[in-house]
Protein backbone atom coordinates (compact mmCIF):
# COMPACT_ATOMS: atom_id res chain seq x y z
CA UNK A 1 -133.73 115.65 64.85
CA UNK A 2 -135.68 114.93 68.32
CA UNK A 3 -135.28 111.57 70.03
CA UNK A 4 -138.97 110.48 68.71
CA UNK A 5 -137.42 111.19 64.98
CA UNK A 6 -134.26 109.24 65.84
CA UNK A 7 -136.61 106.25 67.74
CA UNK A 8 -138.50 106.03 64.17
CA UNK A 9 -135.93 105.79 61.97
CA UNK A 10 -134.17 103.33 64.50
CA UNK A 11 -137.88 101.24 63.92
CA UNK A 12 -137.88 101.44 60.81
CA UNK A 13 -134.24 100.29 60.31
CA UNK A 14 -135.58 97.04 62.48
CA UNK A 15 -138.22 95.88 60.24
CA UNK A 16 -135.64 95.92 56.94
CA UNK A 17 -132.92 94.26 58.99
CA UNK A 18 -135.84 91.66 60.05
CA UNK A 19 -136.92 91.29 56.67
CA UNK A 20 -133.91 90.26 55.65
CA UNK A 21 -133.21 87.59 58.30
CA UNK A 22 -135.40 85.52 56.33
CA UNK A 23 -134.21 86.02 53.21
CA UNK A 24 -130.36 85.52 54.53
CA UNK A 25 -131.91 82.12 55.88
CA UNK A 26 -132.90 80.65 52.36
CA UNK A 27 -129.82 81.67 51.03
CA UNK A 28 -127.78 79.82 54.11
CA UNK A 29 -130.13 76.88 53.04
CA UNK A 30 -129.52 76.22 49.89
CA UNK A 31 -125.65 76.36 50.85
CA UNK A 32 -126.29 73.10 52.88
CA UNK A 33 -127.03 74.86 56.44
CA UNK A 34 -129.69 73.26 58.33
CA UNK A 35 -132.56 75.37 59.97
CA UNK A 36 -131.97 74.26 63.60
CA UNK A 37 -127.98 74.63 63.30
CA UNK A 38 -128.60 78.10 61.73
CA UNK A 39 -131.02 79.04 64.92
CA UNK A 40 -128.50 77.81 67.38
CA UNK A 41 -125.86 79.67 65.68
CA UNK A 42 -127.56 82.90 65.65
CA UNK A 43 -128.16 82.96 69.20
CA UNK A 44 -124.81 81.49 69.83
CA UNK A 45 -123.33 84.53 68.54
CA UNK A 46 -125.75 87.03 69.85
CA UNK A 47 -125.81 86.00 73.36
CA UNK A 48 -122.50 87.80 74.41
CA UNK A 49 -123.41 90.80 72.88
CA UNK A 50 -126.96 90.84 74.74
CA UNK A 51 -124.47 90.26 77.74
CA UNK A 52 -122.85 93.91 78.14
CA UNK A 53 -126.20 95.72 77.61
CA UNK A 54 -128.05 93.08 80.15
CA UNK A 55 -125.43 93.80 82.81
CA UNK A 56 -125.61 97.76 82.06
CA UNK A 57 -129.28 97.26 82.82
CA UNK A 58 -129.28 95.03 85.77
CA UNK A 59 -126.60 97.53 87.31
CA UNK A 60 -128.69 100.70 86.49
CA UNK A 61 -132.17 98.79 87.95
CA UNK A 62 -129.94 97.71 91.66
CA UNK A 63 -129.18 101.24 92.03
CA UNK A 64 -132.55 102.42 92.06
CA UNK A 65 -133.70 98.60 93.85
CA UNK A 66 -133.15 94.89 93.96
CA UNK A 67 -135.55 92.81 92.52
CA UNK A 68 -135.13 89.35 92.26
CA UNK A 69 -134.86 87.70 88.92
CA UNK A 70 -138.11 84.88 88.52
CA UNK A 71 -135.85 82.14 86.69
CA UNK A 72 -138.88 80.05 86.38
CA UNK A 73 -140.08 82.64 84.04
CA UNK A 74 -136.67 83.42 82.27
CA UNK A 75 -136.91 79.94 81.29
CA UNK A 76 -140.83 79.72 80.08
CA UNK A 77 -139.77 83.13 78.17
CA UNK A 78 -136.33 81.30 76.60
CA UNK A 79 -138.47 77.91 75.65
CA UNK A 80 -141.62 79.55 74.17
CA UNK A 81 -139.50 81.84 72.14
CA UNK A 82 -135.85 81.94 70.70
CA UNK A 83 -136.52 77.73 71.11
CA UNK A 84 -139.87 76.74 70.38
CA UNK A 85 -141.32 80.03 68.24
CA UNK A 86 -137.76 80.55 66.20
CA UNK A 87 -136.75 76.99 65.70
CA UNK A 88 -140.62 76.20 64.21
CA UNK A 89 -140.43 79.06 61.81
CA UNK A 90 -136.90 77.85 60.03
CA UNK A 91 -138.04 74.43 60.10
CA UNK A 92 -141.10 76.18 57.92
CA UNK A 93 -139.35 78.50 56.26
CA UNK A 94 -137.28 75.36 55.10
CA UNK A 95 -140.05 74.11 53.65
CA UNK A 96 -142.24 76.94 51.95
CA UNK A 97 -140.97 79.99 49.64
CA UNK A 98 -139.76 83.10 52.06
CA UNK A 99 -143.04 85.21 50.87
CA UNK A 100 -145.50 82.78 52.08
CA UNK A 101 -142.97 82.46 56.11
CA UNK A 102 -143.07 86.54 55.94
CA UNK A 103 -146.60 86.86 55.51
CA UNK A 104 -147.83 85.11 57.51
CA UNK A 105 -145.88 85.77 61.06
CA UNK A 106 -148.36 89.15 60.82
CA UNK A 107 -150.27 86.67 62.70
CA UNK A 108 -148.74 86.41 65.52
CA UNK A 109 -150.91 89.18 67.62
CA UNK A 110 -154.11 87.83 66.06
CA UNK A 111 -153.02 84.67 68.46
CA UNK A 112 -151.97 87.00 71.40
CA UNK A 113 -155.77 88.40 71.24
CA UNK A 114 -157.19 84.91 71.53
CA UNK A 115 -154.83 83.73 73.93
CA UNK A 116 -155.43 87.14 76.40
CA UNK A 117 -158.43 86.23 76.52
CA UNK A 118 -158.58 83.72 79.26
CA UNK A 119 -154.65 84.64 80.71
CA UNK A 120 -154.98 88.18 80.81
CA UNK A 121 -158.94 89.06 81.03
CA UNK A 122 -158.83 90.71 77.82
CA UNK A 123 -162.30 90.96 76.16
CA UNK A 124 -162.85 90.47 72.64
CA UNK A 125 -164.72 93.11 71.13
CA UNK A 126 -166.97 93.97 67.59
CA UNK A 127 -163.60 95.60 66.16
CA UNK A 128 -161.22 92.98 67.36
CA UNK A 129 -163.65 90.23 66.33
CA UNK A 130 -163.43 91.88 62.45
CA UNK A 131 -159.55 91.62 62.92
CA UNK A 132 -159.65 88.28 63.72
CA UNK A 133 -161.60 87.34 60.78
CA UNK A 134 -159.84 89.37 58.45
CA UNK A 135 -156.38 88.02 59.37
CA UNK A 136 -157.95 84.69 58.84
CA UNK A 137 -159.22 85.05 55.74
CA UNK A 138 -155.92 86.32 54.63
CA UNK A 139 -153.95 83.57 55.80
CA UNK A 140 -155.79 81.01 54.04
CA UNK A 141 -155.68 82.82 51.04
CA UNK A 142 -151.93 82.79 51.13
CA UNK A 143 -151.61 79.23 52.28
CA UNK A 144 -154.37 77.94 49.71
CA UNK A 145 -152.62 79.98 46.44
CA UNK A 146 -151.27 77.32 44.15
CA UNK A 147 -147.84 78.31 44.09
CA UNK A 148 -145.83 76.39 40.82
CA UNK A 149 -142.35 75.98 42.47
CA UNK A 150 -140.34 73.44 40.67
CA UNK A 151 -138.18 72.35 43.40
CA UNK A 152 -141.09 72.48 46.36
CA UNK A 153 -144.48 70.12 45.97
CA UNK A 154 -147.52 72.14 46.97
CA UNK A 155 -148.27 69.99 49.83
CA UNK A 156 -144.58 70.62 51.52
CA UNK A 157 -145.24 73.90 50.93
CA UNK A 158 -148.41 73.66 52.87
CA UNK A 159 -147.15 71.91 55.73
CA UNK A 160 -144.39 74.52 56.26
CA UNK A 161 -147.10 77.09 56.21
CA UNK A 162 -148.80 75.68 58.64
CA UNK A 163 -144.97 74.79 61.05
CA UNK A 164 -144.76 78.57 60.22
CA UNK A 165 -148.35 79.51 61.17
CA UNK A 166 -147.88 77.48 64.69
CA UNK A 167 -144.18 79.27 65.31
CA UNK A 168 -146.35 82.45 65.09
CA UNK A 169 -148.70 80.89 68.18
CA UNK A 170 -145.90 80.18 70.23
CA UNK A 171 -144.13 83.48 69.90
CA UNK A 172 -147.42 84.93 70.61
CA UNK A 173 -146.58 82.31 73.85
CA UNK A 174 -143.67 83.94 74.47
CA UNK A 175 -145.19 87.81 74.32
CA UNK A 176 -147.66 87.22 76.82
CA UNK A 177 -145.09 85.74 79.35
CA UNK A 178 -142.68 88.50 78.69
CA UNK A 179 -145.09 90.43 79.52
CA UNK A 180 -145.58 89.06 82.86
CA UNK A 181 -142.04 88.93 83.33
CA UNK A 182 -141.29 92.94 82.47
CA UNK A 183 -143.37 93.63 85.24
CA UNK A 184 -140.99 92.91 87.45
CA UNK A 185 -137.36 92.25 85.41
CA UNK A 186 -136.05 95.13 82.67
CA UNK A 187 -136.32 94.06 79.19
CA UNK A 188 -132.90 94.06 78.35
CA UNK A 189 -132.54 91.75 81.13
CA UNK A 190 -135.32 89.30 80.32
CA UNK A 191 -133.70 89.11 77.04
CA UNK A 192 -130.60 88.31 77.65
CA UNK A 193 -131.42 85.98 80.11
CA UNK A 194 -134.13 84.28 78.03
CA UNK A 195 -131.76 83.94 75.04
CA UNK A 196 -128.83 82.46 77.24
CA UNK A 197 -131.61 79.47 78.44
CA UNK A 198 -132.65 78.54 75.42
CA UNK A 199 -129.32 78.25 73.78
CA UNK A 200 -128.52 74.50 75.10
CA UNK A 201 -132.11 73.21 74.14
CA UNK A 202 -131.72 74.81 70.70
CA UNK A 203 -128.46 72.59 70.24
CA UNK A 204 -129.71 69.44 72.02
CA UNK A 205 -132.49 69.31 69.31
CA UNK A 206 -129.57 70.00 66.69
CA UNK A 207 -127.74 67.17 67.68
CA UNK A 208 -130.69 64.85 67.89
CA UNK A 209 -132.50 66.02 64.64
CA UNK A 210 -129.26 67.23 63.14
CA UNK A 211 -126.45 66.61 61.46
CA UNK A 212 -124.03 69.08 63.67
CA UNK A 213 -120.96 68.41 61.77
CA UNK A 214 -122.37 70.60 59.12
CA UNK A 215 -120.42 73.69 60.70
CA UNK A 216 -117.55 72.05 59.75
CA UNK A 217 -118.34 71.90 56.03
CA UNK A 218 -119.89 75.75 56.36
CA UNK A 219 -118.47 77.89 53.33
CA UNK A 220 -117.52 81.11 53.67
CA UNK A 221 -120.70 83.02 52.57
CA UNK A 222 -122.55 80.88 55.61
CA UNK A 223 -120.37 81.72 58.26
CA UNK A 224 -120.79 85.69 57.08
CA UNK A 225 -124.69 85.44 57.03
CA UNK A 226 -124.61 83.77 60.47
CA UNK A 227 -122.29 86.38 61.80
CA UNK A 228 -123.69 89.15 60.53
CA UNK A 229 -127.58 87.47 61.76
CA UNK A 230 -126.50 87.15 64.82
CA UNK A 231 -124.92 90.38 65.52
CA UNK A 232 -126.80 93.30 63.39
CA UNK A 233 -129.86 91.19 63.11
CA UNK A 234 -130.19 89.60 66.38
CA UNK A 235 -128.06 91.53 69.45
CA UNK A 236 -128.29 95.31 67.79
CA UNK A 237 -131.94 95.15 66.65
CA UNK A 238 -132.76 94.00 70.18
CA UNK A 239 -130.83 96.81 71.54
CA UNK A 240 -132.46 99.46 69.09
CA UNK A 241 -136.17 98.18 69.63
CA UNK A 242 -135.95 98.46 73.54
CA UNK A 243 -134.57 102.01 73.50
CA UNK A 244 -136.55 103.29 70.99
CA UNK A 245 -139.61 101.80 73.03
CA UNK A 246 -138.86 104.69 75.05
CA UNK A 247 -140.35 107.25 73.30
CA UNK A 248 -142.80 105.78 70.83
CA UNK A 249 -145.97 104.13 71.99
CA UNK A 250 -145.93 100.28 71.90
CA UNK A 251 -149.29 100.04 69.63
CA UNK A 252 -147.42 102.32 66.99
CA UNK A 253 -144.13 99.95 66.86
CA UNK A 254 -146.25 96.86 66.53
CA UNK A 255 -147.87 98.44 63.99
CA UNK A 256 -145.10 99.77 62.15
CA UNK A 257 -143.83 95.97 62.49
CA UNK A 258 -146.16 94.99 59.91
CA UNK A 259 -143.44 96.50 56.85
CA UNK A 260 -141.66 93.51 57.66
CA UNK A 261 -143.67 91.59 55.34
CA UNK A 262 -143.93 94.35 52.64
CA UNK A 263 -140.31 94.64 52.65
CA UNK A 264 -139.32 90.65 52.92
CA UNK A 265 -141.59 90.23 49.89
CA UNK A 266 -139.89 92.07 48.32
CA UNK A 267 -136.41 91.09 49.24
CA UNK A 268 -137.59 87.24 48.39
CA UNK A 269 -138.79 88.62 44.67
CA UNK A 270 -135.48 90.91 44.05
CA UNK A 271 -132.52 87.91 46.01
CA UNK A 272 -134.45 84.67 45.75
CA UNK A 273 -136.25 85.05 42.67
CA UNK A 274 -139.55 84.04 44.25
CA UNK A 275 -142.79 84.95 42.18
CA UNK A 276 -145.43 86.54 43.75
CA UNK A 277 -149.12 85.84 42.48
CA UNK A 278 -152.38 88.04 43.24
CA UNK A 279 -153.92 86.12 45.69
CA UNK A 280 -150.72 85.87 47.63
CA UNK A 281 -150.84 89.86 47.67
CA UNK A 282 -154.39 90.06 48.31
CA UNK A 283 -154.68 87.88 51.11
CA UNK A 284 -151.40 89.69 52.96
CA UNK A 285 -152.87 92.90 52.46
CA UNK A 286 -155.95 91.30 53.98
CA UNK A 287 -154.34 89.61 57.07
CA UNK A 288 -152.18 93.13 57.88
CA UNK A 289 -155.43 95.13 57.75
CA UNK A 290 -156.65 92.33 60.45
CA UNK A 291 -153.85 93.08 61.97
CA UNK A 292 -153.92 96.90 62.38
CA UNK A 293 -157.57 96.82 63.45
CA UNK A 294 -156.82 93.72 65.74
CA UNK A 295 -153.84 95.96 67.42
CA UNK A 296 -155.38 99.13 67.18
CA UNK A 297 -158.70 97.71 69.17
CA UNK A 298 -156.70 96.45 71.83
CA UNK A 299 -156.26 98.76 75.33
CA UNK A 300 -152.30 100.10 75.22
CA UNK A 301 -151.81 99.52 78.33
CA UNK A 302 -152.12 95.38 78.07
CA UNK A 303 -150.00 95.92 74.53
CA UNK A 304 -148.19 92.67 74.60
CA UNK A 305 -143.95 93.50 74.20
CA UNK A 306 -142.19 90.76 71.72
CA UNK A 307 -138.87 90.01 73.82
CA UNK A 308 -137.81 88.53 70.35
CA UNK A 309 -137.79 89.25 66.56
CA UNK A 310 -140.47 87.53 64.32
CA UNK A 311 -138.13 86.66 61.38
């Protein structure tokens, strides 16, 4: 098999592991984990495993010349993302059923269109324009479905549909300053880096918002998921979605991204239980298909790099 062939099925791998992190997160949840513990965790763990790879890189990019790292932007990339963008969506996720969280971060380019617009001189065209309204549409469909969850009143469920929707606007954030910060750092690098800031804002909100002694009262089962999160779902994806960034185009991967929501859904119907009603599916076919056309209309070569996972 060629290197493209390998890079796919590495992709591909990605978006189930990804899927999953959600679904892992609910079950962590009901086992008395809190969402902002569980974040600060995860990158807890994965942060010295990004360390190796980031030091690999750094080493490889002196040899060939010595840029300077921009620690200004390390830190805007650390805050906007594994902070701000992650610790919104568990805070939402904690709130809502799993389907409704994995649907709807699809939307994060939809808010890296609108926000290239005045950062990066991006125009918005007719086909980007349809996306827009498309994804939308489907949005509100999914966050306006009556959903009868016996445990979860439709307006919490609302409201962390929403936390959810705004996590997706901040990790859109935190592509469009990785992107200004690849330009001059490797990815692997910005990454790591980026990951290592945010870790002590992640816990100071823990503490304050938190009960922290809750890792003391983890069981078993918790202490797997966040392992295995933070290693497989967190360090090694990262790892596997840079390299195979090599040889597949960047509009293809982000596109491919979008089975992360098929796949969740259907890891929250088959592990959690969740049902799953027709407007639901009708609105996230209709918010992908904004999506696609929304990524598909948009010049490659200002393609916007995540420099984290969605889920």
């Amino acid at each position: 098999m060629s290197r493209e062939g390998f890079a796919w099925l590495a992709i591909l791998f990605i978006t189930v592991i990804w899927a999953s992190s959600l679904i892992m997160a609910k079950i962590v949840f009901a086992e008395n984990m809190t969402p902002i513990v569980f974040v600060a965790l995860r990158y807890t763990v994965a942060c010295p495993f990004l360390a190796l790879p980031a030091l690999i890189a750094r080493r490889r990019t002196k040899a060939q010349h010595d840029p300077e790292l921009n620690w200004c932007l390390l830190l805007l990339v650390g805050l906007s993302g594994p902070f701000i963008s992650q610790t919104l969506q568990y805070l939402g996720l904690n709130i809502t059923i799993a389907s409704d969280a994995l649907l709807l971060l699809n939307l994060s380019p939809v808010f890296a269109v609108l926000l290239a617009l005045p950062i990066l001189s991006e125009q918005i065209t007719g086909d980007k324009a349809v996306g827009l309204l498309l994804a939308t549409l489907g949005a509100i469909l999914i966050v306006m479905t009556p959903v009868p969850v016996e445990w979860l009143p439709d307006t919490t469920r609302i409201l962390g549909d929403l936390v959810v929707i705004l996590s997706t606007f901040f990790f859109a954030i935190n592509g469009i300053i990785g992107k200004i910060a690849v330009k001059t750092m490797n990815s692997i690098t910005v990454t790591f880096y980026s990951t290592f800031f945010s870790i002590p804002f992640i816990w100071l909100s823990a503490a304050i918002f938190e009960d922290v002694t809750v890792i003391f009262r983890l069981s078993l089962l918790s202490w797997v998921v966040v392992l295995w999160v933070g290693i497989v779902n967190t360090a090694l994806t990262f790892i596997l979605y840079y390299e195979s960034m090599r040889y597949i185009e960047a509009s293809k991967v982000q596109i491919t991204l979008n089975l992360i929501a098929v796949w969740g859904v259907m890891m929250s119907i088959l592990f959690l239980h969740e049902a799953i009603f027709p407007l639901q599916i009708l609105g996230g076919i209709i918010a992908i298909l904004g999506v696609i056309i929304t990524q598909k209309s948009r010049n490659p070569e200002s393609g916007i790099k995540p420099l984290g996972e969605t889920s």
